[in-house]
C-alpha atoms as a PDB file:
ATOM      1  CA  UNK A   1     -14.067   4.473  40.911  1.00  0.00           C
ATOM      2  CA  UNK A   2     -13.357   8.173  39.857  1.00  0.00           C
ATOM      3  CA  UNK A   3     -16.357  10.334  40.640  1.00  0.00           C
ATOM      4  CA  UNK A   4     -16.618  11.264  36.979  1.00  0.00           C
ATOM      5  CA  UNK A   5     -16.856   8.311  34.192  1.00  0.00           C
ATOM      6  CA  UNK A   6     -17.812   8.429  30.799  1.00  0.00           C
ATOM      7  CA  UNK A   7     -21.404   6.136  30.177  1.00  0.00           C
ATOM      8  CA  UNK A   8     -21.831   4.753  27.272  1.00  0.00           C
ATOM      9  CA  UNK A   9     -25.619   3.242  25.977  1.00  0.00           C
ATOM     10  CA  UNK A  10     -25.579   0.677  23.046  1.00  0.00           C
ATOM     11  CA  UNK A  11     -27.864  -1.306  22.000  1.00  0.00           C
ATOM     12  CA  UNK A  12     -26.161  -4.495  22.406  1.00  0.00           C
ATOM     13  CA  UNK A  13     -23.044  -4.223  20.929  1.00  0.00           C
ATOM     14  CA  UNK A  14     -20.960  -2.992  24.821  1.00  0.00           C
ATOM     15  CA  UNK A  15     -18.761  -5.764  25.057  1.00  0.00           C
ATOM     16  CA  UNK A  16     -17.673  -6.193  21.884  1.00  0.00           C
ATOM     17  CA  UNK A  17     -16.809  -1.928  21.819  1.00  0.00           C
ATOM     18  CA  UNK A  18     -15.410  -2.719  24.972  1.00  0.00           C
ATOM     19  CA  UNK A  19     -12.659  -5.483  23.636  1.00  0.00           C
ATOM     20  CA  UNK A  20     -12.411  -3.420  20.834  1.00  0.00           C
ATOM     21  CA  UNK A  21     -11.406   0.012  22.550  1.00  0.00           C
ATOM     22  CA  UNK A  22      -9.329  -2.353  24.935  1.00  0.00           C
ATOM     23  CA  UNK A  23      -7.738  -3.630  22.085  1.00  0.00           C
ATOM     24  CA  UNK A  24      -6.121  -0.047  20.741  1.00  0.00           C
ATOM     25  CA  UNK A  25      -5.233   1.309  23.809  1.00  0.00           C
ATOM     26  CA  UNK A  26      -2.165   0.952  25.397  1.00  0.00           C
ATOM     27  CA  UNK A  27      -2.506   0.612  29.465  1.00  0.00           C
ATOM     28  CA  UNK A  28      -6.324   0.138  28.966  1.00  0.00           C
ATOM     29  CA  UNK A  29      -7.849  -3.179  30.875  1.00  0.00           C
ATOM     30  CA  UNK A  30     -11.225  -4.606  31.111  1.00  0.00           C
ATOM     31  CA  UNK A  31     -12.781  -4.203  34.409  1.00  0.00           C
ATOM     32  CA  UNK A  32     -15.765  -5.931  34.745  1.00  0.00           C
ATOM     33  CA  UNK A  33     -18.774  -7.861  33.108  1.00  0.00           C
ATOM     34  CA  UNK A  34     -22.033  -8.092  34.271  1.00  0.00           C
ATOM     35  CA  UNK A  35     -24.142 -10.731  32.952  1.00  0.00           C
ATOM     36  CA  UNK A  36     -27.960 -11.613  33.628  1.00  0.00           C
ATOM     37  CA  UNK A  37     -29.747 -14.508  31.932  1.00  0.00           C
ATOM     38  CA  UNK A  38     -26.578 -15.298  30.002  1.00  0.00           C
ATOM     39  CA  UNK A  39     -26.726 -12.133  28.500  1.00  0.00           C
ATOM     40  CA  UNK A  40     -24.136  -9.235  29.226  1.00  0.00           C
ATOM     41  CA  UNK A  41     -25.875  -6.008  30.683  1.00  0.00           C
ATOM     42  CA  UNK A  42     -23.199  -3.699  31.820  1.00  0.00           C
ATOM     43  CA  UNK A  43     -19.341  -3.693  31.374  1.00  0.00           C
ATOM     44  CA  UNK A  44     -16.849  -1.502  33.136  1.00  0.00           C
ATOM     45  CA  UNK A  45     -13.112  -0.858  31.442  1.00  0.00           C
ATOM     46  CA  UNK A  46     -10.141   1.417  31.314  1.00  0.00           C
ATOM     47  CA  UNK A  47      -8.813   3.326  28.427  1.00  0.00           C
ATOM     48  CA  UNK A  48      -5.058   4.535  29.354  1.00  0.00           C
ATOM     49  CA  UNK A  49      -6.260   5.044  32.570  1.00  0.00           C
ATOM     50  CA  UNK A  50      -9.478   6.987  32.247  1.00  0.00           C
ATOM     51  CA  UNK A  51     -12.281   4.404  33.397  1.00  0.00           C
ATOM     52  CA  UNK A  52     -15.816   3.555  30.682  1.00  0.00           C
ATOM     53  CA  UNK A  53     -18.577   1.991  31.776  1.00  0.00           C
ATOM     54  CA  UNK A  54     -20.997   0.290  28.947  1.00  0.00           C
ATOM     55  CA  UNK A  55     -24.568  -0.254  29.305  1.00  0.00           C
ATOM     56  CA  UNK A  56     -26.482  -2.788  26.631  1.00  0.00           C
ATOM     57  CA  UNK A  57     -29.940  -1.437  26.946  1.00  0.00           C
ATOM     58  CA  UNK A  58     -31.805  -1.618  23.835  1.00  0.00           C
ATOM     59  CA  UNK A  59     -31.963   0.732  20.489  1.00  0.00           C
ATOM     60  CA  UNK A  60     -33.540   3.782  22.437  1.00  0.00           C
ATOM     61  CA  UNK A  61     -31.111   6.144  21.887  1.00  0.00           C
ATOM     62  CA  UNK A  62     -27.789   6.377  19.832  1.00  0.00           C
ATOM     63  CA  UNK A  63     -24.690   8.412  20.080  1.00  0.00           C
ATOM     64  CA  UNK A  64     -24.467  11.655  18.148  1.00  0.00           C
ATOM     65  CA  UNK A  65     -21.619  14.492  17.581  1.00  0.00           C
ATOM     66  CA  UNK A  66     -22.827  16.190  20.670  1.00  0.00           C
ATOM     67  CA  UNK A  67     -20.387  14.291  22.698  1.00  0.00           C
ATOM     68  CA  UNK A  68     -16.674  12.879  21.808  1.00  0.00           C
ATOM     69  CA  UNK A  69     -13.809  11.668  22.684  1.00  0.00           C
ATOM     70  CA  UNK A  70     -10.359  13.337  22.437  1.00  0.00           C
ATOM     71  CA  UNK A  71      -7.193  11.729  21.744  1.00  0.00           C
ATOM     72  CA  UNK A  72      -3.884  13.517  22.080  1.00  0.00           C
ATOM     73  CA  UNK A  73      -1.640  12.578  19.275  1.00  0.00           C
ATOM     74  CA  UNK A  74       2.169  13.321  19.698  1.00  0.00           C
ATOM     75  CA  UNK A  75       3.054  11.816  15.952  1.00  0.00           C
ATOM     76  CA  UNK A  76       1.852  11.316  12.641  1.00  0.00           C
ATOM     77  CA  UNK A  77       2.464   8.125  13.405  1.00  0.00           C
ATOM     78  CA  UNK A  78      -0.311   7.820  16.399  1.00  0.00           C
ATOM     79  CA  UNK A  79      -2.674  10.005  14.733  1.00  0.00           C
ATOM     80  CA  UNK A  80      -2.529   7.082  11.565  1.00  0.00           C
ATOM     81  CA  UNK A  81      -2.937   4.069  14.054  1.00  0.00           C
ATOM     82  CA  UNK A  82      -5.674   5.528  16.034  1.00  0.00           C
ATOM     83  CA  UNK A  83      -7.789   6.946  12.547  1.00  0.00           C
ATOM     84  CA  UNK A  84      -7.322   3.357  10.972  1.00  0.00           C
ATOM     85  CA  UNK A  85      -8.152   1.399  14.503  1.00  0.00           C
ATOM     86  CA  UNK A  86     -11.008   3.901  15.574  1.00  0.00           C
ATOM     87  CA  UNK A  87     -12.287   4.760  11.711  1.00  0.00           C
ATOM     88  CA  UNK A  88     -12.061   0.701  10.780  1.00  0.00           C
ATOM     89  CA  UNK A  89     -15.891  -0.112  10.001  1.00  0.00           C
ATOM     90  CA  UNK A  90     -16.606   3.580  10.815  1.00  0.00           C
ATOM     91  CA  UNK A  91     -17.052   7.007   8.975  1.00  0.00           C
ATOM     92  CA  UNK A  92     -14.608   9.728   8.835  1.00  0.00           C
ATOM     93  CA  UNK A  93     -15.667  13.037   9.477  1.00  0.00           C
ATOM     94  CA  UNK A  94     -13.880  16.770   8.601  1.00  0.00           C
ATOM     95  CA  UNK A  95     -11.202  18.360  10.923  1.00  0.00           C
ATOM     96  CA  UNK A  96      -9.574  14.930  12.478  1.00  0.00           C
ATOM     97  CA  UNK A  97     -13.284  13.629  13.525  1.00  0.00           C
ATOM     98  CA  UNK A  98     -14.613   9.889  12.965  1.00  0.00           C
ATOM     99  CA  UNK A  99     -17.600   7.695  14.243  1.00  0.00           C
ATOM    100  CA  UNK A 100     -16.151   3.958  14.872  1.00  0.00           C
ATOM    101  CA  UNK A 101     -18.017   1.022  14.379  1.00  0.00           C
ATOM    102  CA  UNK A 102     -20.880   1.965  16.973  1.00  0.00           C
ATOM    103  CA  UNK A 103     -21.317   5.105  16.132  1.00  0.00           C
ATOM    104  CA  UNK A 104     -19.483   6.639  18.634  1.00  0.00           C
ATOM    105  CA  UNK A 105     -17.927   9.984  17.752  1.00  0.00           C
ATOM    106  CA  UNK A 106     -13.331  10.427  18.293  1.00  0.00           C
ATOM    107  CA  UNK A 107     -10.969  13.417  17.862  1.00  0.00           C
ATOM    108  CA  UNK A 108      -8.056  12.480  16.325  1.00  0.00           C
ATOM    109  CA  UNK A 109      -5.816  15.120  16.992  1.00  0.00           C
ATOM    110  CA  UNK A 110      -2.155  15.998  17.224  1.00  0.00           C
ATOM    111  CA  UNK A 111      -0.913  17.815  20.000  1.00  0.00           C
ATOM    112  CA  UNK A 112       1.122  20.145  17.502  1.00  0.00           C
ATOM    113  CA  UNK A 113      -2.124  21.396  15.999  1.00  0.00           C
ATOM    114  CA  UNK A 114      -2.821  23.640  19.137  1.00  0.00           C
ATOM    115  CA  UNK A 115       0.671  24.341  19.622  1.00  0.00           C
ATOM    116  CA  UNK A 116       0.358  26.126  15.467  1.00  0.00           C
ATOM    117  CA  UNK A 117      -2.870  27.460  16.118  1.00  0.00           C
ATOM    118  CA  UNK A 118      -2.326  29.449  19.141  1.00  0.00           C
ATOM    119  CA  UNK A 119       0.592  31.198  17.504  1.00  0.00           C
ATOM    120  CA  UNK A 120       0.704  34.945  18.313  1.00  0.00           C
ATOM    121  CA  UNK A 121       0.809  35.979  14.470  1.00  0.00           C
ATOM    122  CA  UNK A 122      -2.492  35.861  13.114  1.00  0.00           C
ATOM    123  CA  UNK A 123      -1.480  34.901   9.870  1.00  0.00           C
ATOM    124  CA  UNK A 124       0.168  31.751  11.061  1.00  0.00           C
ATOM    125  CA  UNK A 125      -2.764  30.303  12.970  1.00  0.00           C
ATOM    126  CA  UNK A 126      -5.056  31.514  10.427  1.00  0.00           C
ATOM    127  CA  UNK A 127      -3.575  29.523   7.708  1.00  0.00           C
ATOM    128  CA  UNK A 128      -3.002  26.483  10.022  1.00  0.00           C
ATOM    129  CA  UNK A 129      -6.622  26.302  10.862  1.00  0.00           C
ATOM    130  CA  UNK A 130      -7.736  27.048   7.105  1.00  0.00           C
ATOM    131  CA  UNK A 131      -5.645  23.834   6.095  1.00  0.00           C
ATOM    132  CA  UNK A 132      -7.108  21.565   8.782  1.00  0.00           C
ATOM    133  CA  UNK A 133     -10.384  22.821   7.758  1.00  0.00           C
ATOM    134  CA  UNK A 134      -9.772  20.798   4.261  1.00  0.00           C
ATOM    135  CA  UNK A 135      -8.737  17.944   6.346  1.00  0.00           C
ATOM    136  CA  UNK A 136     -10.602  15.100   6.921  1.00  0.00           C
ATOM    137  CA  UNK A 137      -7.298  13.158   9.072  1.00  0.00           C
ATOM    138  CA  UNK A 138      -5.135  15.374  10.050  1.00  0.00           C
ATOM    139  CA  UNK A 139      -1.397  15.401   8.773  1.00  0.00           C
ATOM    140  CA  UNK A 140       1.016  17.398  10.820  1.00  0.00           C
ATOM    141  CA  UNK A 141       2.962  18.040   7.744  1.00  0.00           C
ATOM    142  CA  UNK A 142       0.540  19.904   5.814  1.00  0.00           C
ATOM    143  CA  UNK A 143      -0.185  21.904   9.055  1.00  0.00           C
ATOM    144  CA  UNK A 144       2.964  22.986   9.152  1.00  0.00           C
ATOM    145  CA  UNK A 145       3.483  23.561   5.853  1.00  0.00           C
ATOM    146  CA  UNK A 146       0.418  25.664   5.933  1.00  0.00           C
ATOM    147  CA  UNK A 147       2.177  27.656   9.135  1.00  0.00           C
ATOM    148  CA  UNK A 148       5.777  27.794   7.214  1.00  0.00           C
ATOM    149  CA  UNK A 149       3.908  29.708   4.242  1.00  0.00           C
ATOM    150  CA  UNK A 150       1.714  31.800   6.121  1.00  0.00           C
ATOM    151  CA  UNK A 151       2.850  35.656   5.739  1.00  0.00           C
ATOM    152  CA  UNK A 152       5.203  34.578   2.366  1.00  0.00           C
ATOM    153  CA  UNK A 153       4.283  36.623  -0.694  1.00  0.00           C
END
């Protein structure tokens, strides 16, 4: 086990967000189940590669915005599967943001978003991060429309 892994409470829902995560990921495996009275307490899993553990331990506390997670998006393409797959029974949020099913919190984002934002001209990453801020998913072509007409009277 890595010496860092994400924990995640629910209430009694791990399992199924397990199988569900599991089931969007590419290269992502369950681990492990724990069960105790017939009931599962703990599950372990792997989400292209980065390892989750899952805890079912009662209503005591729920996820907030406070912590995310980040997916790198190389296409419109990705960024549309994952904010459909992640967002399905969820709530979208503003600037490529969602809470899934169980309320826990993604980032949706395209790798060419930081590539237009950390532009040298001002202007440029200015007006990309002024159209993403209108945004609730993010579409790459408006960003770079936004970075095309940035500067053009």
């Amino acid at each position: 086990m890595p010496k860092i892994t994400p924990f995640l409470w629910f209430d009694h829902q791990a399992e199924e967000a397990m199988n569900h995560y599991v089931s969007i990921f590419k290269n992502s495996k369950v681990l492990s189940v724990s069960r105790a009275k017939g009931k599962v307490m703990s599950v372990s899993f792997e989400l292209d590669g980065q390892q989750f553990m899952g805890l079912n331990a009662g209503p005591q506390f729920t996820f907030t915005e406070a912590v995310s997670f980040f997916v790198n998006c190389e296409t419109q393409e990705e960024v549309d599967a994952f904010w459909a797959k992640l967002g399905a029974g969820g709530e979208p949020g503003r600037c490529g943001w969602l809470k899934d099913k169980f309320g826990l919190s993604w980032q949706i984002v395209p790798t060419k978003l930081r590539t237009l934002m950390s532009d040298p001209d001002p202007a440029k990453s200015q007006a990309v991060v002024q159209a993403m801020l209108k945004m609730n998913k993010i579409v790459i072509a408006e960003l770079q429309k936004a970075y095309d007409s940035a500067g053009v009277p």
